[in-house]
C-alpha atoms as a PDB file:
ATOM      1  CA  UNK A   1     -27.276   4.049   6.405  1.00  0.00           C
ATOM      2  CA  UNK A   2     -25.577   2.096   9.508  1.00  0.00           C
ATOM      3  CA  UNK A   3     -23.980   3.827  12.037  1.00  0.00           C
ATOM      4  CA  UNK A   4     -19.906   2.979  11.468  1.00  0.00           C
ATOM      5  CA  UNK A   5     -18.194   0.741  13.910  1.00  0.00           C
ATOM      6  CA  UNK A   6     -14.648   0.530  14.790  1.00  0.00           C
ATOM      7  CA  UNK A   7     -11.562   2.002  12.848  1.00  0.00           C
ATOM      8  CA  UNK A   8     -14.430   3.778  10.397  1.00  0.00           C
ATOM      9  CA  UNK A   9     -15.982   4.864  13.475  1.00  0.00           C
ATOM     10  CA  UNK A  10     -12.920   6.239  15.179  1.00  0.00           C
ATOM     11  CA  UNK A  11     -11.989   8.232  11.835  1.00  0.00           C
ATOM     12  CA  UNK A  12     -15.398   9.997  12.163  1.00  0.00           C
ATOM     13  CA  UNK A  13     -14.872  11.299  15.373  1.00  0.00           C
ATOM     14  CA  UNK A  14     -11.370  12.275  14.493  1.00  0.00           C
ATOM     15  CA  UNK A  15     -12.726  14.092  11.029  1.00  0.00           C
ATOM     16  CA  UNK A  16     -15.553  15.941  13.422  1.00  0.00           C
ATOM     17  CA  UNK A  17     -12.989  17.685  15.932  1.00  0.00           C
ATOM     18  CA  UNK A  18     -10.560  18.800  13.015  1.00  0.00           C
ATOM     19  CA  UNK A  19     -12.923  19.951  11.482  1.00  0.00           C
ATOM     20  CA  UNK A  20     -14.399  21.727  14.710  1.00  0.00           C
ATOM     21  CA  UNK A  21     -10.940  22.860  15.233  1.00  0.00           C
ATOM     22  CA  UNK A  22     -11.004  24.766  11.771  1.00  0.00           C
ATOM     23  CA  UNK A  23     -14.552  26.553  12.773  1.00  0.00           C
ATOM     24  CA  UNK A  24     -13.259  27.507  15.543  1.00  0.00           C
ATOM     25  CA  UNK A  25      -9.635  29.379  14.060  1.00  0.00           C
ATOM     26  CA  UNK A  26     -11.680  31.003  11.231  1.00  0.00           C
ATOM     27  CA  UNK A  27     -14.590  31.604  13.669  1.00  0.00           C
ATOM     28  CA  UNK A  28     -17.141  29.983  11.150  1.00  0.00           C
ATOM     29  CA  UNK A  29     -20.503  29.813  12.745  1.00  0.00           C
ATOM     30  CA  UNK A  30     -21.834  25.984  12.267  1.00  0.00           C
ATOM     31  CA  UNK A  31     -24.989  27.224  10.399  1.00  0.00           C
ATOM     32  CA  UNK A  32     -23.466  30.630   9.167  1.00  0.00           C
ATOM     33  CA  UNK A  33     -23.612  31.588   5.699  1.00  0.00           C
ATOM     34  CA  UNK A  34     -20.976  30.293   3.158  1.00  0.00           C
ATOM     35  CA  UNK A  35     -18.685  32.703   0.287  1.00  0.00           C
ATOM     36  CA  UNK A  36     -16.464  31.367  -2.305  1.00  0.00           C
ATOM     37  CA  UNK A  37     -12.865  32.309  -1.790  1.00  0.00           C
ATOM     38  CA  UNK A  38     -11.695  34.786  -4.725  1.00  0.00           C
ATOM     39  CA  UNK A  39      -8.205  33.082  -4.794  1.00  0.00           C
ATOM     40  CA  UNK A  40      -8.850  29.587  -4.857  1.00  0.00           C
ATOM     41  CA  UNK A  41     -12.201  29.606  -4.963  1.00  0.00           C
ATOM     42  CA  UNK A  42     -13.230  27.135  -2.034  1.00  0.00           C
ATOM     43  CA  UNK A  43     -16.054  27.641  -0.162  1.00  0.00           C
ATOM     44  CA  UNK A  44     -15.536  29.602   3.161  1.00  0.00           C
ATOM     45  CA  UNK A  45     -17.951  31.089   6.015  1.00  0.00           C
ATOM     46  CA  UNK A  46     -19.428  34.566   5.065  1.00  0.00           C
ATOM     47  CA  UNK A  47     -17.232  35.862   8.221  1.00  0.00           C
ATOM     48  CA  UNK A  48     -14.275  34.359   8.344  1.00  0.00           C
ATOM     49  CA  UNK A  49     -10.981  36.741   8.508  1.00  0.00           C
ATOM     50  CA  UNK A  50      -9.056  34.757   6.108  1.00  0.00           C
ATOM     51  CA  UNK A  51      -9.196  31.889   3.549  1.00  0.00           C
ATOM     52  CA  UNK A  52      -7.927  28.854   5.495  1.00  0.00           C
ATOM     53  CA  UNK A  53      -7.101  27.162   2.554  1.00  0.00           C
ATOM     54  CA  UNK A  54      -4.867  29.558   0.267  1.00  0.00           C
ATOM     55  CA  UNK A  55      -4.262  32.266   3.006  1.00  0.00           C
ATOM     56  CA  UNK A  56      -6.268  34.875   1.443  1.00  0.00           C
ATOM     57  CA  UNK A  57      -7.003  38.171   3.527  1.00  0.00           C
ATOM     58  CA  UNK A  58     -10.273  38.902   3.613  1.00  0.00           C
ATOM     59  CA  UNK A  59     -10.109  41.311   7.013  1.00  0.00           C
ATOM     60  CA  UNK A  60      -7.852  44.142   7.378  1.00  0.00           C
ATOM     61  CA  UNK A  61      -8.064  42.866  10.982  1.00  0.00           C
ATOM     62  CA  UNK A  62      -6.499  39.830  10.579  1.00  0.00           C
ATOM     63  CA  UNK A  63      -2.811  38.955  12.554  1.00  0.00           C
ATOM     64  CA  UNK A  64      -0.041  39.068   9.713  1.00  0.00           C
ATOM     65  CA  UNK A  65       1.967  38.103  11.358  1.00  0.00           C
ATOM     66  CA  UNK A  66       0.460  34.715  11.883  1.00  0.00           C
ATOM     67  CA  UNK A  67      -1.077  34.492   8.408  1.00  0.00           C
ATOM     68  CA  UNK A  68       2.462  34.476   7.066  1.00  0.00           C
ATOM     69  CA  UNK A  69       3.786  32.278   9.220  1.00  0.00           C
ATOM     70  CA  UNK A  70       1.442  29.535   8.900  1.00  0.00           C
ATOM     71  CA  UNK A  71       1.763  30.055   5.072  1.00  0.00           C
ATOM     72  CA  UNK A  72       5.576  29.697   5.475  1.00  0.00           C
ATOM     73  CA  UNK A  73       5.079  26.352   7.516  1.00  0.00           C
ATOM     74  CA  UNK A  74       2.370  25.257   5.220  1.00  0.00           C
ATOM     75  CA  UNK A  75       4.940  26.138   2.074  1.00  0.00           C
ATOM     76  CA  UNK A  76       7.974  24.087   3.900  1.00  0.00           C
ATOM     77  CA  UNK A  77       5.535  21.119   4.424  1.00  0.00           C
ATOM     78  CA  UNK A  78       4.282  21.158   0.714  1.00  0.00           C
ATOM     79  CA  UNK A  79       7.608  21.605  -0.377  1.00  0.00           C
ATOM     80  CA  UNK A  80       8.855  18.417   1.685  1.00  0.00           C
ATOM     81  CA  UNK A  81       5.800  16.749  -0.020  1.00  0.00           C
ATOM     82  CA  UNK A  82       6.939  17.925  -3.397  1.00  0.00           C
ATOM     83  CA  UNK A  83      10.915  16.966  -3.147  1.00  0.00           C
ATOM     84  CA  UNK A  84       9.083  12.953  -2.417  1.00  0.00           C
ATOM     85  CA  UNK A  85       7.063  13.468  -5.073  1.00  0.00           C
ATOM     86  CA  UNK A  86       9.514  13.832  -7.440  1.00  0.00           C
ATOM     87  CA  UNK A  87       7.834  17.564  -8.158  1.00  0.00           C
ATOM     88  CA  UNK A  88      10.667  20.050  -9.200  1.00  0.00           C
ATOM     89  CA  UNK A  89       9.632  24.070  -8.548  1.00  0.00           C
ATOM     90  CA  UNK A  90      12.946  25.679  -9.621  1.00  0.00           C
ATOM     91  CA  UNK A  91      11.743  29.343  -8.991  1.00  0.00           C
ATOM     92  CA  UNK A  92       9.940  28.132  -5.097  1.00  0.00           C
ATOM     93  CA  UNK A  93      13.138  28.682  -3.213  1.00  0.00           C
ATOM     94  CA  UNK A  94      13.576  32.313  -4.837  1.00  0.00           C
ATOM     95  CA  UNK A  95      10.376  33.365  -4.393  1.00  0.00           C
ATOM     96  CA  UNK A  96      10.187  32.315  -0.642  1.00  0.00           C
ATOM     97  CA  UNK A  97      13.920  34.304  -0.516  1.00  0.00           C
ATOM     98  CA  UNK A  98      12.279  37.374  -2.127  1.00  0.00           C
ATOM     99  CA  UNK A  99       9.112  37.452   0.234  1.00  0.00           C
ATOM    100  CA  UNK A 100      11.224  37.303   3.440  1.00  0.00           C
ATOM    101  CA  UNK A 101      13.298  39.825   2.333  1.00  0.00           C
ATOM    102  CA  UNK A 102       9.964  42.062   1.772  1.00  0.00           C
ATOM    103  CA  UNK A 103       8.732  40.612   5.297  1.00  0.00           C
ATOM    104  CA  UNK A 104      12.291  41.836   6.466  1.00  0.00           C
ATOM    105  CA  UNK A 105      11.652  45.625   5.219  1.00  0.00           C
ATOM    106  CA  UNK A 106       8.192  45.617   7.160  1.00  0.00           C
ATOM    107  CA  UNK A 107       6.223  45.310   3.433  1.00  0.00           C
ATOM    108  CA  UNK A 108       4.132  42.344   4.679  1.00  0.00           C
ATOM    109  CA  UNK A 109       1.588  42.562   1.980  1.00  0.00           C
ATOM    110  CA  UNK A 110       3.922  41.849  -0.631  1.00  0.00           C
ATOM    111  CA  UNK A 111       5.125  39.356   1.295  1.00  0.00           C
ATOM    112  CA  UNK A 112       2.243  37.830   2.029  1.00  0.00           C
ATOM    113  CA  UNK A 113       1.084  37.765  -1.562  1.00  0.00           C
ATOM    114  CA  UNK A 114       4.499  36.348  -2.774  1.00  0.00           C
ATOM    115  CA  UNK A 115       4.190  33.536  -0.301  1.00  0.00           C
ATOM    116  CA  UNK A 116       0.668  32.733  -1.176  1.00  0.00           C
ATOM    117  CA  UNK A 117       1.433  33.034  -5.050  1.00  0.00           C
ATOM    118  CA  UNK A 118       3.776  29.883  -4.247  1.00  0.00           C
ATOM    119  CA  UNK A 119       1.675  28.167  -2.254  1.00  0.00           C
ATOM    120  CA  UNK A 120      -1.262  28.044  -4.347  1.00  0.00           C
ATOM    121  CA  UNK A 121       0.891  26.862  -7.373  1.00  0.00           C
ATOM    122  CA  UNK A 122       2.623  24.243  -5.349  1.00  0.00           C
ATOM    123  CA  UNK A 123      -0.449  23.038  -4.090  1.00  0.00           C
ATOM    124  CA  UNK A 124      -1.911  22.383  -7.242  1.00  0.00           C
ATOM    125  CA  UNK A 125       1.174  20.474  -8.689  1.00  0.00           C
ATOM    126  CA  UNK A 126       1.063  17.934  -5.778  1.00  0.00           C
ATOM    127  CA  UNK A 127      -3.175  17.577  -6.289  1.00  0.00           C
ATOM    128  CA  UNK A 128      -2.657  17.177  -9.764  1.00  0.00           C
ATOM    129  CA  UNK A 129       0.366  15.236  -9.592  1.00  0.00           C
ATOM    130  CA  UNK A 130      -1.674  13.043  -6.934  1.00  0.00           C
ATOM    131  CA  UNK A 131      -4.752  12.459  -9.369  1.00  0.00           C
ATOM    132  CA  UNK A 132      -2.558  11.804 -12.287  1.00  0.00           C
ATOM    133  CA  UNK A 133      -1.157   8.887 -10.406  1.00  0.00           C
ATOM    134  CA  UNK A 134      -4.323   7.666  -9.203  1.00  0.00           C
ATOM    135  CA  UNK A 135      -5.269   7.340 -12.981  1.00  0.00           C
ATOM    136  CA  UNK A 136      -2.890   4.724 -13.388  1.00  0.00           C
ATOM    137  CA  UNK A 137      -5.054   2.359 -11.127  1.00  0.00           C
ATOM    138  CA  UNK A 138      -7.990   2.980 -12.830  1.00  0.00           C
ATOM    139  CA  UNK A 139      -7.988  -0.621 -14.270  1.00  0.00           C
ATOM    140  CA  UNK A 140      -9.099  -1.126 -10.345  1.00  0.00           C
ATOM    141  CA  UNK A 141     -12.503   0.637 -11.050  1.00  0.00           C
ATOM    142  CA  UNK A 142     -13.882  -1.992 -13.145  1.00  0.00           C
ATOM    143  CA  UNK A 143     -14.585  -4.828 -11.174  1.00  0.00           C
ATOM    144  CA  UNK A 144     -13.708  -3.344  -7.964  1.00  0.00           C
ATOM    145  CA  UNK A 145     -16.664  -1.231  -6.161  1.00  0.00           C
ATOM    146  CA  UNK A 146     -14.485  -0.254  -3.292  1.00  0.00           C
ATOM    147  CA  UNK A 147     -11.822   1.142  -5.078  1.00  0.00           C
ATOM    148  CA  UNK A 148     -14.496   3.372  -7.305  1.00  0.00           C
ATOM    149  CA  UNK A 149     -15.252   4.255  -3.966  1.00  0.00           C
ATOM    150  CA  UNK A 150     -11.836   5.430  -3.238  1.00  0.00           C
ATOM    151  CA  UNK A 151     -11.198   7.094  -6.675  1.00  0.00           C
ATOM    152  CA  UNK A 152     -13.722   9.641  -5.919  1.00  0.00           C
ATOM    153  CA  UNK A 153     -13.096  10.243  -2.541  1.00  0.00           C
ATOM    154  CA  UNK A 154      -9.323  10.788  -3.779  1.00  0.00           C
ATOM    155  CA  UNK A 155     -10.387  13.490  -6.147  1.00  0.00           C
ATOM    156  CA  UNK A 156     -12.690  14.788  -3.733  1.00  0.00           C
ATOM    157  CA  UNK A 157      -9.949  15.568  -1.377  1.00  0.00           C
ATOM    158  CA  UNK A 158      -7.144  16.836  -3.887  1.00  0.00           C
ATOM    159  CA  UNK A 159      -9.583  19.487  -4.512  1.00  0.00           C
ATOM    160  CA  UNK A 160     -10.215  20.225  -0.866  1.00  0.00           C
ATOM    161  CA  UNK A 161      -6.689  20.372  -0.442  1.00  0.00           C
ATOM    162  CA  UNK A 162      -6.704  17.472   1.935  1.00  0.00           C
ATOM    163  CA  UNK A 163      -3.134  16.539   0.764  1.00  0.00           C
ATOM    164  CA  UNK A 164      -2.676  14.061   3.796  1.00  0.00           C
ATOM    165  CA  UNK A 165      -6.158  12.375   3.207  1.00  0.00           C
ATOM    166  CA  UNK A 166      -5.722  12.344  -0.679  1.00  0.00           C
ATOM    167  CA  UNK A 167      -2.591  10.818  -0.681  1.00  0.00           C
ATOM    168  CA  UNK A 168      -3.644   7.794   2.392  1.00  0.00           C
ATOM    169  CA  UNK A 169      -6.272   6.783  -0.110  1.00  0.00           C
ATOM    170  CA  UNK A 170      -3.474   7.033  -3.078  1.00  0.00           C
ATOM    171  CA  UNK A 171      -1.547   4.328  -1.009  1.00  0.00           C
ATOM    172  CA  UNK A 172      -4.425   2.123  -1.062  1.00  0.00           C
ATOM    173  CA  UNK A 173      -4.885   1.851  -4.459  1.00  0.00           C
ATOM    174  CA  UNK A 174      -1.586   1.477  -5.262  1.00  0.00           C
ATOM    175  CA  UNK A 175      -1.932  -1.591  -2.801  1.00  0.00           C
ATOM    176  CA  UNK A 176      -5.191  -2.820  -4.301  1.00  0.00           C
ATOM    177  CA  UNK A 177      -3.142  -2.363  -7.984  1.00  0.00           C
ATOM    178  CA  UNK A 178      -0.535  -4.309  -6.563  1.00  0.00           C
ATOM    179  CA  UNK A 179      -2.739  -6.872  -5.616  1.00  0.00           C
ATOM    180  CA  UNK A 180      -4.770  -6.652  -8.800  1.00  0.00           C
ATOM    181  CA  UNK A 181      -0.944  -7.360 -11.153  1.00  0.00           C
ATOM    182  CA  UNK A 182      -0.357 -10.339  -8.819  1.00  0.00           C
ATOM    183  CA  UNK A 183      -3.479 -11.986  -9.491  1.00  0.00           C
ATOM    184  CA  UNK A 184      -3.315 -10.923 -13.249  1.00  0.00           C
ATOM    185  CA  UNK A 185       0.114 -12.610 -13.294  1.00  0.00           C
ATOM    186  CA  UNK A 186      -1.062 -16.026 -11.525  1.00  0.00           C
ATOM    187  CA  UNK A 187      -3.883 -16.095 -13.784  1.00  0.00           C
ATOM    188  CA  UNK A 188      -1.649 -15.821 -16.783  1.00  0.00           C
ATOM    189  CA  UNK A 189       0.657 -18.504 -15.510  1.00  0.00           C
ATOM    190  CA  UNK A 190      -2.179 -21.075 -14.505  1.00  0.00           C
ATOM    191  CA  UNK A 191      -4.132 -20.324 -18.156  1.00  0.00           C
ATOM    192  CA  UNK A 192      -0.822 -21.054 -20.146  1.00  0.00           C
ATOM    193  CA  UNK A 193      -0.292 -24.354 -17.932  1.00  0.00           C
ATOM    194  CA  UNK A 194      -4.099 -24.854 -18.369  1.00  0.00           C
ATOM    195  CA  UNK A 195      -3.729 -24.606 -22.143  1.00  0.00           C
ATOM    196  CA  UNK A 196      -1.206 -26.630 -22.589  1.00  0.00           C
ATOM    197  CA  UNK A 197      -2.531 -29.128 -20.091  1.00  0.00           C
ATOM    198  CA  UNK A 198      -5.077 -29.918 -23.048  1.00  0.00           C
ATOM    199  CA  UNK A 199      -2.744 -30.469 -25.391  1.00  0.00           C
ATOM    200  CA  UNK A 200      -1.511 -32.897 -23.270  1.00  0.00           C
ATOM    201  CA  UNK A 201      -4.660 -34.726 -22.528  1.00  0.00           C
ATOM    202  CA  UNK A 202      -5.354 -34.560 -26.570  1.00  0.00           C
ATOM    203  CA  UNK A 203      -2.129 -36.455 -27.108  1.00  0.00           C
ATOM    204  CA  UNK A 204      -3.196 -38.995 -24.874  1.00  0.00           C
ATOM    205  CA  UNK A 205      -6.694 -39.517 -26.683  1.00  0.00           C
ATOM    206  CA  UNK A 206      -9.060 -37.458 -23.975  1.00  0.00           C
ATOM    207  CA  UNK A 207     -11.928 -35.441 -25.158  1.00  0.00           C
ATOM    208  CA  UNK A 208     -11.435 -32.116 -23.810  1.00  0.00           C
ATOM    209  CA  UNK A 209     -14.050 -30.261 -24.832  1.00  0.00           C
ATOM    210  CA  UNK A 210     -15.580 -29.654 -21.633  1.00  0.00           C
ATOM    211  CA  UNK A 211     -12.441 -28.547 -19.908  1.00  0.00           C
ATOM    212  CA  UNK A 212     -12.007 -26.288 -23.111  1.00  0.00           C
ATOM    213  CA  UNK A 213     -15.358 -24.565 -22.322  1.00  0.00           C
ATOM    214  CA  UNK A 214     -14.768 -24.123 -18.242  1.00  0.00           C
ATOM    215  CA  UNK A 215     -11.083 -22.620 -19.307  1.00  0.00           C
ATOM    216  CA  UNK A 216     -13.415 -20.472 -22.156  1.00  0.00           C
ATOM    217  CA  UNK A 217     -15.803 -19.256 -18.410  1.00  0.00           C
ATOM    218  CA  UNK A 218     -12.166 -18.777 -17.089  1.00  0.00           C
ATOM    219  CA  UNK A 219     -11.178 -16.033 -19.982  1.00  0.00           C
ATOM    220  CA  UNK A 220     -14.520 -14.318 -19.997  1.00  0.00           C
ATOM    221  CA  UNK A 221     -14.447 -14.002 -15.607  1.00  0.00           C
ATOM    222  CA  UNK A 222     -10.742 -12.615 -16.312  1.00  0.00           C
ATOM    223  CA  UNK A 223     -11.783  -9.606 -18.496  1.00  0.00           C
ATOM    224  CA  UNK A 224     -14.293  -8.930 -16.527  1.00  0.00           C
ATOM    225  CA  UNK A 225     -11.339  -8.408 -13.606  1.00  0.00           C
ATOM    226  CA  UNK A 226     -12.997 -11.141 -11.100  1.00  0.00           C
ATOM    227  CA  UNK A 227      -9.405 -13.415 -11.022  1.00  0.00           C
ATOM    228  CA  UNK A 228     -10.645 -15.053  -8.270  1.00  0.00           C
ATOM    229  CA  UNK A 229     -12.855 -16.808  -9.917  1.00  0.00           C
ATOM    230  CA  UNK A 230     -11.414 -17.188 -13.086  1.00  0.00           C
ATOM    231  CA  UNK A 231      -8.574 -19.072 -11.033  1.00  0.00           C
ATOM    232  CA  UNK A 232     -11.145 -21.638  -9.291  1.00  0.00           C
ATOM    233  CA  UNK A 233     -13.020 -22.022 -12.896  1.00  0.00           C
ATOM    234  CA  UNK A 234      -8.930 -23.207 -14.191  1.00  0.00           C
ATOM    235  CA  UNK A 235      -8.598 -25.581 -11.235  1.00  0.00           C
ATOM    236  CA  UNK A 236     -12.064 -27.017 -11.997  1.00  0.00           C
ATOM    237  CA  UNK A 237     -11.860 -27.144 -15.733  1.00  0.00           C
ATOM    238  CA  UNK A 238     -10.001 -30.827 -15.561  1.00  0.00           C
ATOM    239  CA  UNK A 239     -12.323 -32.219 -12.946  1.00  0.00           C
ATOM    240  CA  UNK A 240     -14.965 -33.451 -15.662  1.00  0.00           C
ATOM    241  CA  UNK A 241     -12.116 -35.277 -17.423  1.00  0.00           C
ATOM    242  CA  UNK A 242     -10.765 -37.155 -13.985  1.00  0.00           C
ATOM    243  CA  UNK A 243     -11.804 -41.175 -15.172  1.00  0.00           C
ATOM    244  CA  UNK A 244      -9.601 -40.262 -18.645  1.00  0.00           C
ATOM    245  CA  UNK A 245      -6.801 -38.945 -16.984  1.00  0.00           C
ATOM    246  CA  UNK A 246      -6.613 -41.893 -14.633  1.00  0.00           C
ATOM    247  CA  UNK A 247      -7.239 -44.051 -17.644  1.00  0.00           C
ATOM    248  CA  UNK A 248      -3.927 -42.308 -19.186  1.00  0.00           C
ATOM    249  CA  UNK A 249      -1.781 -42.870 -15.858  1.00  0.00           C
ATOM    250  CA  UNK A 250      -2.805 -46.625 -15.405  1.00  0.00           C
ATOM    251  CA  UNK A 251      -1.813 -47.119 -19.409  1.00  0.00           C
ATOM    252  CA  UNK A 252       1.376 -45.134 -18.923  1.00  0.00           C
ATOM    253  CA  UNK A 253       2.108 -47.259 -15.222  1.00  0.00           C
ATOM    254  CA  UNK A 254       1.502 -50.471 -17.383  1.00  0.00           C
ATOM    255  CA  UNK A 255       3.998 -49.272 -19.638  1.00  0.00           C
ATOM    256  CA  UNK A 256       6.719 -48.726 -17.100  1.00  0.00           C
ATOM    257  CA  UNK A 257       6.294 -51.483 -15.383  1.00  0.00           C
ATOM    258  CA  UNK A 258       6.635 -53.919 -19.081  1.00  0.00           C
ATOM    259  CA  UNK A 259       9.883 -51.818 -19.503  1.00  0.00           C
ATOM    260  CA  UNK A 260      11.413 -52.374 -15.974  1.00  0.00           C
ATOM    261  CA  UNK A 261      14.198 -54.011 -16.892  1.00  0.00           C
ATOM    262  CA  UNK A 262      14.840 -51.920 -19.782  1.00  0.00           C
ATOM    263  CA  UNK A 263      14.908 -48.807 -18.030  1.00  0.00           C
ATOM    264  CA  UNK A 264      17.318 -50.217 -15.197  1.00  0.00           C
ATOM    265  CA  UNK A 265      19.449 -51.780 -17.596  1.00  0.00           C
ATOM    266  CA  UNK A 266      19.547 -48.605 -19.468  1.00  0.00           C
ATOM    267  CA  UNK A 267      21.380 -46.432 -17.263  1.00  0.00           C
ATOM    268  CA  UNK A 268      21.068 -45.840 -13.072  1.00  0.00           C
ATOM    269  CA  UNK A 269      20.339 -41.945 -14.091  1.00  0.00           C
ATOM    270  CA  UNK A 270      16.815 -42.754 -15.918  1.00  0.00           C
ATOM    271  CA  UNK A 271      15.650 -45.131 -13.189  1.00  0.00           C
ATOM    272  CA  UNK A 272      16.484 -42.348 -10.806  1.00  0.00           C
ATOM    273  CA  UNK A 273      14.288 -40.164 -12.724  1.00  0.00           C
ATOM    274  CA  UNK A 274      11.319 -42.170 -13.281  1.00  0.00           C
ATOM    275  CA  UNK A 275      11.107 -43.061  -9.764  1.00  0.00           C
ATOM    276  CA  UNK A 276      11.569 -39.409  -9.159  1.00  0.00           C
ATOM    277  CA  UNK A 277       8.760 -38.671 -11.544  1.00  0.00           C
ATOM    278  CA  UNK A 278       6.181 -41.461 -10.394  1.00  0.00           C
ATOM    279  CA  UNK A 279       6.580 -40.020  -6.663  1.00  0.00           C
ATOM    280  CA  UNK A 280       5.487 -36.580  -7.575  1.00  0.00           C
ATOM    281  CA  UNK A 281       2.732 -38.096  -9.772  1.00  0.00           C
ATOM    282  CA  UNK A 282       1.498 -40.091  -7.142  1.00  0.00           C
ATOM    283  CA  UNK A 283       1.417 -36.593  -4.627  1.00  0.00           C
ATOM    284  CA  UNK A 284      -0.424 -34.845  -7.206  1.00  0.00           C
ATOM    285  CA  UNK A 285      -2.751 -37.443  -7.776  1.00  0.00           C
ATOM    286  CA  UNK A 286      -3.562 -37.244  -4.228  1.00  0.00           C
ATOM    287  CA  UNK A 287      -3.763 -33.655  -4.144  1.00  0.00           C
ATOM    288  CA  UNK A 288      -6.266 -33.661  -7.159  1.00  0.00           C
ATOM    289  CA  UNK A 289      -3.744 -31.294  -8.990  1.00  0.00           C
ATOM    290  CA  UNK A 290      -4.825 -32.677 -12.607  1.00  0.00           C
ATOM    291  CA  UNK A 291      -3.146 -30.166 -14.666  1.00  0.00           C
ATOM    292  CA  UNK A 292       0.288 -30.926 -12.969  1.00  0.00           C
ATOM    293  CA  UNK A 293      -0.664 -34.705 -12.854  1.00  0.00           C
ATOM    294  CA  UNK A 294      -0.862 -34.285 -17.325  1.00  0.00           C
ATOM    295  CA  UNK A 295       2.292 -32.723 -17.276  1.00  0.00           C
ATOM    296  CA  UNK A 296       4.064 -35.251 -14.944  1.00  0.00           C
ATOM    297  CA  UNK A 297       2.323 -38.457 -16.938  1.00  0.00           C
ATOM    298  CA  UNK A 298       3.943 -36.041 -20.202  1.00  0.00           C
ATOM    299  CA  UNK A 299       7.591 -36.378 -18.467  1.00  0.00           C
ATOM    300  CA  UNK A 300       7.182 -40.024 -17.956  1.00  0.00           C
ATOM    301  CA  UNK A 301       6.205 -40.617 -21.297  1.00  0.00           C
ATOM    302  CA  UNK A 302       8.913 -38.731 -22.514  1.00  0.00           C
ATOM    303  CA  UNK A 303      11.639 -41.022 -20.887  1.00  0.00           C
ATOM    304  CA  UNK A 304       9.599 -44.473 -21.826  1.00  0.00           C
END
């Protein structure tokens, strides 16, 4: 495996010193033994005083004091994450209410308990609520390695209870998915013009089988989510039928300039128009735009 290099590299070392941080508050040895948690069953060192993930007590040594307090600042940052979330806890504000008054009367183990009761269910609303979402991308996974990538490492963290890191990754997807509807959407919109592009070039005589097979390659790369290249095989499809097409503009060029007078005589607003029209198809031509070059020489045929 390489070694990572720059932003990866700089979230490694990052990951290493919170993570030596953590070792160090719940005194974890680095190659000490490991227990599961019988709250939220994560896996913690054999000695540590308390769970740092749901708060649990594991040593009647342990500061109180501070437990509860962190779990009170952990419970108004969840709850922030929550109210943006659109996640509604009706009973959260009650129960916090009810634990400080316990706190209050010196009873710190009831509390405590209350506190982490409402922690640990908030928690797992957000995780859940933050994998559910993540679902909806899951069209990503298909053709998209990276983003299988990030699906797992999403659900990996949700159940770590790496809220931050789980929902970072959530906004990439959600960027990916955008990018994935927006290059659905041009796909859609170039096939339709593509399609009726041949029914253009059949009305003017041209064999399009050939373009009808490339735009055939262009469906099948499409399912298979690879728009990128569906979209090139689309552009390409008309390329084989290039002599026709210019076969079809030269007869319909002849045609407007027999009818010259006709159209001039006819009324300013047509001659407008077809001179309109013929500078576009001329751009186009240029441009090697063939699809848009059909539906131009279409137009002009339309006002002959």
């Amino acid at each position: 495996m390489g070694y990572p290099m720059g932003d990866e590299k700089i979230d490694e070392v990052i990951e290493e010193i919170v993570k030596e941080g953590r070792r160090k508050i719940i005194g974890e040895d680095i190659l000490g033994e490991f227990q599961e948690c019988p709250s939220c069953h994560h896996l913690i060192p054999i000695n540590a005083k308390y769970c740092p993930y749901c708060f649990e007590i594991l040593d009647e040594d342990v500061d109180m004091k501070f437990i509860i307090k962190e779990l009170i600042d952990k419970l108004n940052y969840l709850a922030r994450i929550a109210t943006s979330r659109d996640i509604y806890v009706p009973a959260l504000i009650d129960n916090i209410k009810t634990a400080k008054g316990y706190i209050k009367k010196g009873d710190l183990l009831t509390g405590h308990r209350l506190l982490q009761d409402s922690y640990i269910d908030l928690m797992y609303r957000i995780t859940n609520s933050i994998i559910e979402e993540a679902r909806r991308y899951r069209v990503l996974l298909k053709a998209n390695p990276e983003a299988r990538e990030n699906f797992k490492k999403l659900e990996n963290l949700a159940e770590e209870w790496d809220i931050e890191g789980a929902i970072k990754i959530l906004l990439e997807l959600e960027a990916d998915y955008e990018d994935f509807s927006r290059a659905l959407q041009n796909f859609l919109e170039e096939l339709e013009r593509a399609e009726r592009a041949i029914g253009i070039a059949e009305d003017f005589g041209i064999n399009t089988s050939i373009a009808v097979e490339t735009i055939d390659m262009a469906k099948d790369e499409a399912d298979n989510r690879n728009y990128k290249k569906a979209r090139e095989l689309l552009q390409n499809a008309f390329l084989p039928l290039k002599s026709d097409i210019e076969r079809c503009m030269n007869e319909t060029l002849d045609s407007i300039k027999n009818s010259v007078e006709n159209i001039v005589y006819r009324d300013e607003i047509t001659a407008k128009k077809i001179i309109k029209l013929l500078n576009e198809l001329k751009f186009y031509w240029k441009e090697g735009n063939l699809i848009t070059v059909l539906e131009k020489l279409e137009e002009l045929k339309g006002e002959l």
